[in-house]
Protein backbone atom coordinates (compact mmCIF):
# COMPACT_ATOMS: atom_id res chain seq x y z
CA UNK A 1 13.52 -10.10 -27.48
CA UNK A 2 13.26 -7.64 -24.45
CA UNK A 3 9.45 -7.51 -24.53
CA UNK A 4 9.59 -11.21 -24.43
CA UNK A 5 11.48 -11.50 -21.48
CA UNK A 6 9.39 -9.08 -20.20
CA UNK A 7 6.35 -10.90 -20.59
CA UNK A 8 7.73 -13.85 -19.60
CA UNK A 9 8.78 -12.17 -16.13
CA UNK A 10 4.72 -11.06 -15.85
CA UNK A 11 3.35 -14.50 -17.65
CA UNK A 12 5.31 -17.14 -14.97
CA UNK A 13 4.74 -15.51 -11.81
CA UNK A 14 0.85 -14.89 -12.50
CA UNK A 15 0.91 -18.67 -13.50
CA UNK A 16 2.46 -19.80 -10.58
CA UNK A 17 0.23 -17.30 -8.78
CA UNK A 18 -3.04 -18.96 -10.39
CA UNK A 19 -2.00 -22.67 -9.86
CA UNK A 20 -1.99 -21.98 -5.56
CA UNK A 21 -5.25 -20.01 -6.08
CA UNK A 22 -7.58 -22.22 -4.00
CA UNK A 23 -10.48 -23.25 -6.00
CA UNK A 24 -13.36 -21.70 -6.02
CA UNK A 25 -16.56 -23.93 -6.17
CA UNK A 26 -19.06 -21.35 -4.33
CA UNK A 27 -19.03 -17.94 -5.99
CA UNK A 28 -18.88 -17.42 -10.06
CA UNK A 29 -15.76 -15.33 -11.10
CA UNK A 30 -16.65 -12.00 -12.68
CA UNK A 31 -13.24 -11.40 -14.80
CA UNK A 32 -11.65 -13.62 -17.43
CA UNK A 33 -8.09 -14.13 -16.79
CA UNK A 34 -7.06 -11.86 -20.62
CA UNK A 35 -8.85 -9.27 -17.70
CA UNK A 36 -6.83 -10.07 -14.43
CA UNK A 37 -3.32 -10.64 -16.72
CA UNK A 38 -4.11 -7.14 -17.76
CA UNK A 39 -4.55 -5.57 -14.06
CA UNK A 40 -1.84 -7.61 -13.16
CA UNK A 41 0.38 -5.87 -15.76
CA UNK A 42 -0.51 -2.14 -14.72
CA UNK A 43 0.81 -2.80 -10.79
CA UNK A 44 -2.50 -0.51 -9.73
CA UNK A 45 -2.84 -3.37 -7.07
CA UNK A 46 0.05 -2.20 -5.15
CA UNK A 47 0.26 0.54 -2.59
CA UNK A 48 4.07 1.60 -1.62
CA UNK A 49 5.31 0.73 2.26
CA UNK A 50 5.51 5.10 2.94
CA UNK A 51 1.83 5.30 1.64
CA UNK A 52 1.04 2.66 4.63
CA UNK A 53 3.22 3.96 6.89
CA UNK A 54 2.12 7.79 6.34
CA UNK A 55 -2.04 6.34 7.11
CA UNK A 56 -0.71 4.23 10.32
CA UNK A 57 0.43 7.33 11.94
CA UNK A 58 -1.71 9.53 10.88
CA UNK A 59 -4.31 6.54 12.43
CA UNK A 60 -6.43 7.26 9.23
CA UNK A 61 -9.60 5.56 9.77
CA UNK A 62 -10.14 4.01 6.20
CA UNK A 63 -7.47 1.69 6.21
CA UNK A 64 -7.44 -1.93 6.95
CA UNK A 65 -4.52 -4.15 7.04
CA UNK A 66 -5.33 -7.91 6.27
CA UNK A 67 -2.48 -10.81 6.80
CA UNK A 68 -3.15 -13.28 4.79
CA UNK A 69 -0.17 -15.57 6.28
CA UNK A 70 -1.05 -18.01 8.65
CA UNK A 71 -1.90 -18.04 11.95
CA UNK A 72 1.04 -18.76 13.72
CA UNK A 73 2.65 -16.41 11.76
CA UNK A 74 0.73 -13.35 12.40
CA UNK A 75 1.13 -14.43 16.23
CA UNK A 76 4.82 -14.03 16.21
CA UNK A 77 4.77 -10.50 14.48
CA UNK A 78 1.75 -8.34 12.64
CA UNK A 79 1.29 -4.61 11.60
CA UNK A 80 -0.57 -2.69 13.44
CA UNK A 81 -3.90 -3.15 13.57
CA UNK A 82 -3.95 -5.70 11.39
CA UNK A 83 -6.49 -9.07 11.26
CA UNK A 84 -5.37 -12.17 10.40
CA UNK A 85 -7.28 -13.90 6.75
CA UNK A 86 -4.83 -16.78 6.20
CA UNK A 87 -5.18 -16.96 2.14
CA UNK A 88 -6.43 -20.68 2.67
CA UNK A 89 -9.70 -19.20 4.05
CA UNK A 90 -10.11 -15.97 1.90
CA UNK A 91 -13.05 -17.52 0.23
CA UNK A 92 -14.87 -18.42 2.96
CA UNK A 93 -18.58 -16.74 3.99
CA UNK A 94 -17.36 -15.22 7.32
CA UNK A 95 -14.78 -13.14 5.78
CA UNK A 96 -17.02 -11.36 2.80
CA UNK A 97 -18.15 -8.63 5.02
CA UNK A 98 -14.29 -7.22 5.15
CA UNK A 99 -13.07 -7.87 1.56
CA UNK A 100 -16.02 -6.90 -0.53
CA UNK A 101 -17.28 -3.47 1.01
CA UNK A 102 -16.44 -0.15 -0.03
CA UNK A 103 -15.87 1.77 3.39
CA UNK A 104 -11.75 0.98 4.33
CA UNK A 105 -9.11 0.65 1.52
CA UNK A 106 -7.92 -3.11 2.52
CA UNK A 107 -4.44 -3.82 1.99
CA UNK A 108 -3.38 -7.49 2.10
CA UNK A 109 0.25 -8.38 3.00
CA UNK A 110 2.25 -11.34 3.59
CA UNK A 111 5.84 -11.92 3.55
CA UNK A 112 7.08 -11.38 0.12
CA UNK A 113 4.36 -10.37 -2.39
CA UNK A 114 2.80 -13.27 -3.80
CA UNK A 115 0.37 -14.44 -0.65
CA UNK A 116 -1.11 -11.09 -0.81
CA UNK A 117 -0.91 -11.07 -4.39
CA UNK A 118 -3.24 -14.13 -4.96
CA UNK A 119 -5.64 -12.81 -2.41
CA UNK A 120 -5.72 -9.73 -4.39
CA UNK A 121 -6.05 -12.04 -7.56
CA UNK A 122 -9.17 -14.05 -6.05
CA UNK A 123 -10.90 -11.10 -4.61
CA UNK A 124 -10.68 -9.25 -8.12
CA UNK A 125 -11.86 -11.93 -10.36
CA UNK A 126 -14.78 -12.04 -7.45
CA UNK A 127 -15.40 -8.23 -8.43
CA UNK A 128 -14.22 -6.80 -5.38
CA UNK A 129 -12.55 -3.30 -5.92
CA UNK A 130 -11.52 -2.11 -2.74
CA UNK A 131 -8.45 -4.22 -2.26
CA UNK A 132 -4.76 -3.67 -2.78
CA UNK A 133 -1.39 -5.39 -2.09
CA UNK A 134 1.28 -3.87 0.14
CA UNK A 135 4.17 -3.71 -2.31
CA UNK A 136 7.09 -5.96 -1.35
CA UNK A 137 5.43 -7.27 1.61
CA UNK A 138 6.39 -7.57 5.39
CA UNK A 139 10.11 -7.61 4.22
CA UNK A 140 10.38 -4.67 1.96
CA UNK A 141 8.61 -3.24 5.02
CA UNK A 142 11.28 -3.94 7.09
CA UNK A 143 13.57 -2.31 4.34
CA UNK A 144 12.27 0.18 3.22
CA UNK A 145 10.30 1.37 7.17
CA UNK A 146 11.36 -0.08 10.18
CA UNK A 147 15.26 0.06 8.92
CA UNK A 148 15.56 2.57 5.82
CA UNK A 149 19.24 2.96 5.07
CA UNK A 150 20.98 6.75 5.07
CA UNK A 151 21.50 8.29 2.02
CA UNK A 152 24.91 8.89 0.93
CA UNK A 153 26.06 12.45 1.91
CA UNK A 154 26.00 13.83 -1.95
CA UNK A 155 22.23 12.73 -2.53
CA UNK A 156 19.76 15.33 -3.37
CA UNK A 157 18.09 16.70 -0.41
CA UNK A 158 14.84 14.95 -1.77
CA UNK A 159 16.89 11.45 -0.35
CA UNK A 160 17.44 12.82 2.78
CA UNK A 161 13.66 14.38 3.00
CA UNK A 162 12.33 10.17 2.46
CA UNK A 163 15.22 9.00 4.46
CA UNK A 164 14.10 11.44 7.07
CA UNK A 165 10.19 10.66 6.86
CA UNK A 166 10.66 6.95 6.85
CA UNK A 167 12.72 7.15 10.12
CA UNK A 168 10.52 9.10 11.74
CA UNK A 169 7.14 6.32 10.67
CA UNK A 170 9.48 3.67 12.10
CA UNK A 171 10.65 4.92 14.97
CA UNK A 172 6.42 5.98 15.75
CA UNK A 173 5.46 2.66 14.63
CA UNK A 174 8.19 0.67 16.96
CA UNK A 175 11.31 0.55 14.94
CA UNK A 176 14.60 0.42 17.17
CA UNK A 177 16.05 3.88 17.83
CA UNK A 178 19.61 2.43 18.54
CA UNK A 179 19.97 0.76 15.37
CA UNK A 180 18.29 3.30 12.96
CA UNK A 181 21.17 4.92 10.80
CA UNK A 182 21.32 9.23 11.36
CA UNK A 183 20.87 11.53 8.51
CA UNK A 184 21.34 14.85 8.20
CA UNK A 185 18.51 16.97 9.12
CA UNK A 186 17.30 19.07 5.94
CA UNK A 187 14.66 22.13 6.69
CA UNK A 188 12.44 21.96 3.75
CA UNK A 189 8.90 20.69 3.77
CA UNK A 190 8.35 16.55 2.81
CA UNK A 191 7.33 15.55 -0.39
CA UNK A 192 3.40 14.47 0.04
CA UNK A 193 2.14 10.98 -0.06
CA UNK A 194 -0.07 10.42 -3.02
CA UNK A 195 -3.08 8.88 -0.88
CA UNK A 196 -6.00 7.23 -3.04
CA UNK A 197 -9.18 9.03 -2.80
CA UNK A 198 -11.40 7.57 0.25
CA UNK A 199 -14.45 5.69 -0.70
CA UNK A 200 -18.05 7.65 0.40
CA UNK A 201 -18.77 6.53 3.82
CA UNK A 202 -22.30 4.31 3.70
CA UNK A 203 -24.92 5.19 5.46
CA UNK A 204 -27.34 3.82 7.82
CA UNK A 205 -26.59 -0.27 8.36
CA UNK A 206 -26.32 -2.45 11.02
């Protein structure tokens, strides 16, 4: 019965997730959808809000934040950086030179998770690799980032050490100093960021 349910909690969201997939009449799709369901299933396709954070202020080079909400949206509030690729347009022509290259790790985002998810979903069945989902979206973002709760005072120190890290991203990525909760300081080194390995710079071009 559980791995029903949890099949079931995979199975409906990719199926809502494929039925707002604008069609694709232009380009032939390169994986079946027993493929996709299967990548969709291993979460590889997600990189963690810390992982983005830790690259934006480190101003890493190879990544590339892609909104895939609308325009007015990404008007009123964006990541840094970040271009706008409303999902209603993600298949057309002008927009192939930034989604299927293998020079910056693109990371679509959206709100919640599903916008960037079906971009993700499209570009993948397309054959693109070199595109991931920001887990959570703008809002776990805003969670997890720009307003990370304290820990409680009897968490391990490795609570405080995140606590501390993610404080520091948001406050160097604009996050409000006056309402960010304090935490103890704690004097032992941060836990690294698993980055993904950088793809091999091409060379020559246009």
């Amino acid at each position: 019965m559980k791995a029903r349910l949890i099949l079931a909690a995979v199975l409906i969201p990719l199926g809502l997730i494929i039925a707002a997939v604008p069609e694709n009449t232009t380009k032939p799709y390169k994986l079946t959808a027993e493929q996709l369901l299967e990548e969709v299933q291993s979460g590889t396709q997600f990189i963690h809000p810390d992982q983005v954070a830790d690259m934006l202020v480190s101003k890493d080079p190879s990544l590339q934040l892609i909104d895939v909400r609308n325009a007015d949206e990404f008007e009123k509030f964006s990541l840094p950086n970040a271009i706008n690729i409303p999902l209603t347009d993600i298949l057309n022509p002008e927009w192939e030179g930034y989604i299927n290259q293998d020079v910056k790790l693109n990371v679509f985002y959206s709100n919640g998770s599903n916008d960037a998810n079906e971009a993700w979903m499209i570009t993948r069945q397309l054959g693109f690799k070199n595109n991931y989902v920001l887990q959570g979206g703008l809002n776990y973002w805003a969670e997890t980032i720009m307003n990370p709760e304290a820990p409680e005072n009897t968490s391990p120190n490795e609570e405080f050490l995140k606590y501390n890290l993610r404080k520091g991203a948001g406050l160097a990525l604009g996050g409000d100093a006056e309402n960010t909760q304090s935490a103890p300081a704690v004097s032992a080194p941060a836990p690294p960021i698993q980055k993904r390995p950088k793809k091999k710079t091409v060379q020559g071009g246009c």
